[in-house]
C-alpha atoms as a PDB file:
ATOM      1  CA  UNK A   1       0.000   0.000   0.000  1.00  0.00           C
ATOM      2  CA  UNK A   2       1.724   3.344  -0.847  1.00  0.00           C
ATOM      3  CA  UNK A   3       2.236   6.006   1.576  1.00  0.00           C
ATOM      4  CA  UNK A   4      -0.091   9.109   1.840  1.00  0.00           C
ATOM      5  CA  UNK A   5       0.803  11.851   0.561  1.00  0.00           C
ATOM      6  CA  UNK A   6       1.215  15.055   2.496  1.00  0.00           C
ATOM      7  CA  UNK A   7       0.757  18.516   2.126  1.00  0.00           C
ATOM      8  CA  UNK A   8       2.168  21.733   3.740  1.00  0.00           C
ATOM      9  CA  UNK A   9      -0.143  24.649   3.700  1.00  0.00           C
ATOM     10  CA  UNK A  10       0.224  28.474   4.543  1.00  0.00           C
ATOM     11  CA  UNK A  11      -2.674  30.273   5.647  1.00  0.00           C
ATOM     12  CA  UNK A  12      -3.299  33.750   6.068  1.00  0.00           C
ATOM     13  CA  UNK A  13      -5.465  34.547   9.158  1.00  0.00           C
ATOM     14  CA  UNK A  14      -6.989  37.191  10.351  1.00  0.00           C
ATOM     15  CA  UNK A  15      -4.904  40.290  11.005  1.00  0.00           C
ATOM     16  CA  UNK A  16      -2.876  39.405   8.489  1.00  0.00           C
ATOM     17  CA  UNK A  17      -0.720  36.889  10.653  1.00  0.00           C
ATOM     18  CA  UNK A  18       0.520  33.755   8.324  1.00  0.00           C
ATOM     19  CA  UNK A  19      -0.126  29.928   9.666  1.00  0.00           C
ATOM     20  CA  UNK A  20       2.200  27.203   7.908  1.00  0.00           C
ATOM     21  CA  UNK A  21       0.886  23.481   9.160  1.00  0.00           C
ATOM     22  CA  UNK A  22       0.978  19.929   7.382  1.00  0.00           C
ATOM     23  CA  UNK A  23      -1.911  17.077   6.853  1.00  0.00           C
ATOM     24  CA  UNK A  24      -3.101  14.546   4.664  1.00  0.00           C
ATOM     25  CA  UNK A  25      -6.116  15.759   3.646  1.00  0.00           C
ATOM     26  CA  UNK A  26      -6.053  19.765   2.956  1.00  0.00           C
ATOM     27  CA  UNK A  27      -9.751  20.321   2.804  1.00  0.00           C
ATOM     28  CA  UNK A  28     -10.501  18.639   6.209  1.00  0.00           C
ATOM     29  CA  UNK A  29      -7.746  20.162   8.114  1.00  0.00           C
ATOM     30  CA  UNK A  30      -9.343  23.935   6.564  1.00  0.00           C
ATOM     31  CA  UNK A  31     -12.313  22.592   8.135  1.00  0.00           C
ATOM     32  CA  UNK A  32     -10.626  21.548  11.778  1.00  0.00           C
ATOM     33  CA  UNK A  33      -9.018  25.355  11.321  1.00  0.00           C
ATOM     34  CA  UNK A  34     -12.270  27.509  10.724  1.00  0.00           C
ATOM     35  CA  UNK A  35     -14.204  24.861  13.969  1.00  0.00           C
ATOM     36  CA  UNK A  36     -13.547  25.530  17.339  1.00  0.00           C
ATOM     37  CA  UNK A  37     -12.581  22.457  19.067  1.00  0.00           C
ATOM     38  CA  UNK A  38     -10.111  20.395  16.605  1.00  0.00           C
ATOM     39  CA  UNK A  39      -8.289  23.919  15.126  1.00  0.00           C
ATOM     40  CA  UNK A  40      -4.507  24.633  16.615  1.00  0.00           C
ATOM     41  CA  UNK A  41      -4.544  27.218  19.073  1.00  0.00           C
ATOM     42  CA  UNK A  42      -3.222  29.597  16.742  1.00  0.00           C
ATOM     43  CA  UNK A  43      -6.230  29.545  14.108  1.00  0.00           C
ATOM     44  CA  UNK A  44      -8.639  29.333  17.181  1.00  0.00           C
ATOM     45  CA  UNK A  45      -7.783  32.995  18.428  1.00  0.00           C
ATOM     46  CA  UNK A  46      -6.873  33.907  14.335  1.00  0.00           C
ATOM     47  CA  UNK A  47      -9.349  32.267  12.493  1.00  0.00           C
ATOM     48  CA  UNK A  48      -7.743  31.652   8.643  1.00  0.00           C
ATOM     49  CA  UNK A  49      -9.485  33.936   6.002  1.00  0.00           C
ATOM     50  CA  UNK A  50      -7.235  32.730   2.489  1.00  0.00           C
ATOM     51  CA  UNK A  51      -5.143  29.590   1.714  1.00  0.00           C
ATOM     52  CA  UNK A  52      -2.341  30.883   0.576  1.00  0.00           C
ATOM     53  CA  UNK A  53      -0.138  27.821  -0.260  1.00  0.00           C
ATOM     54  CA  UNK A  54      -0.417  24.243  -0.894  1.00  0.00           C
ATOM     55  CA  UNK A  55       2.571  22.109  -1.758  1.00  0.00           C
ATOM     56  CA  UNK A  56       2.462  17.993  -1.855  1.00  0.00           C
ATOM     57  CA  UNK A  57       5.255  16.397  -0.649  1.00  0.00           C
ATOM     58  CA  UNK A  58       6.623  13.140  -0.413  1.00  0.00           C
ATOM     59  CA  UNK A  59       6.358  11.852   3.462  1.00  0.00           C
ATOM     60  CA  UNK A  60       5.139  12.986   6.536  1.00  0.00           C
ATOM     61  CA  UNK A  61       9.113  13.548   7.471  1.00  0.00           C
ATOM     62  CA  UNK A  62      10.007  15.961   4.185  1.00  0.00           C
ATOM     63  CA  UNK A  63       6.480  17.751   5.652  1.00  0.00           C
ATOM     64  CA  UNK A  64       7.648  18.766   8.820  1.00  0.00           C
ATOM     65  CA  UNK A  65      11.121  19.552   7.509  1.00  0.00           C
ATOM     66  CA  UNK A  66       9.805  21.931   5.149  1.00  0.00           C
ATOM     67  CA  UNK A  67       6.879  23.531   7.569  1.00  0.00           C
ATOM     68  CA  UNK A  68       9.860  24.233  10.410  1.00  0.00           C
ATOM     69  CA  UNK A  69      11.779  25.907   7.822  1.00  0.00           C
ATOM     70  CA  UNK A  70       8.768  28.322   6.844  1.00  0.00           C
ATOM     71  CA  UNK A  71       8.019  29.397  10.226  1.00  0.00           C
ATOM     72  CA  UNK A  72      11.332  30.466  10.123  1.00  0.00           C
ATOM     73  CA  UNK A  73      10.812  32.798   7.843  1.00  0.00           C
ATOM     74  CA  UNK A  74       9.239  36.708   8.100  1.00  0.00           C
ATOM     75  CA  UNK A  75       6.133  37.488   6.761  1.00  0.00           C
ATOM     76  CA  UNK A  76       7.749  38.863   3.329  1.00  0.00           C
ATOM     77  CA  UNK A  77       9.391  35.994   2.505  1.00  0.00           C
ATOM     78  CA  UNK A  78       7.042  33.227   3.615  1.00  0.00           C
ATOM     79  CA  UNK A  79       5.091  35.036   0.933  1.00  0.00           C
ATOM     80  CA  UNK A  80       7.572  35.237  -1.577  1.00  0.00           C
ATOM     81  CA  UNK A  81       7.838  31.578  -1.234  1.00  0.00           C
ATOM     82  CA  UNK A  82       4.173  31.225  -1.906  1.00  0.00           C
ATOM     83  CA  UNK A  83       4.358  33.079  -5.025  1.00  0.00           C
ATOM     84  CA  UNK A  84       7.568  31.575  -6.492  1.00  0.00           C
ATOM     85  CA  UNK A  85       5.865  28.022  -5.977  1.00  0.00           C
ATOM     86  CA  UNK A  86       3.792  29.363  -8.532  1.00  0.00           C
ATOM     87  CA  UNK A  87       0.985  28.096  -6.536  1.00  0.00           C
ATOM     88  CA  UNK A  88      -2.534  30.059  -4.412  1.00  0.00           C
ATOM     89  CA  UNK A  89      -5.865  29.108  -3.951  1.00  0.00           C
ATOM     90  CA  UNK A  90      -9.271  30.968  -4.383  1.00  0.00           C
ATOM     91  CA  UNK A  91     -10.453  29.928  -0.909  1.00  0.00           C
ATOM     92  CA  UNK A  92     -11.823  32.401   0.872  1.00  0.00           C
ATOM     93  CA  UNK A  93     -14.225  32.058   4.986  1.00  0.00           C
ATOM     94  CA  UNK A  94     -16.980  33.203   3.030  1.00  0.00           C
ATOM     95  CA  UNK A  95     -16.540  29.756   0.730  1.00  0.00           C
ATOM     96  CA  UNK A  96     -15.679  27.646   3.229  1.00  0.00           C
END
């Protein structure tokens, strides 16, 4: 049976505050984000208004390796990441 694939994800929340996270399945974990009891912490007091980013990679390891390294980053260049992935979303709250 082959492995799942994962995904790393960068929201932007309200206030404008950026929220990089990993799963399996993208449109449940929006859905754990915008409810109140299975979000993180973070996305319960800054509930996420846009998906900025969504990137597949190969294992759950190479997921985590590659969220750390966007916390890391400021605000500007988590950004520029986003766009030179070449990749954004039309998600919005109001079409959740």
């Amino acid at each position: 049976m082959p492995a799942r694939p994962y995904y790393v994800y960068l929201l932007e929340c309200r206030g404008g505050r950026l929220y990089a996270g990993i799963t399996t399945d993208v449109e449940r974990r929006l859905r754990e984000h915008r409810g109140a009891s299975k979000g993180a912490r973070f996305t319960r007091a800054h509930p996420p208004v846009k998906l900025v980013a969504t990137v597949r990679v190969a294992s759950r390891s190479a997921a985590l390796r590659l969220e750390a390294s966007i916390r890391k980053l400021r605000r500007p260049q988590k950004l520029r990441w986003a766009a030179d992935m070449g990749i954004g979303s039309a998600w919005t709250s109001s079409t959740m």
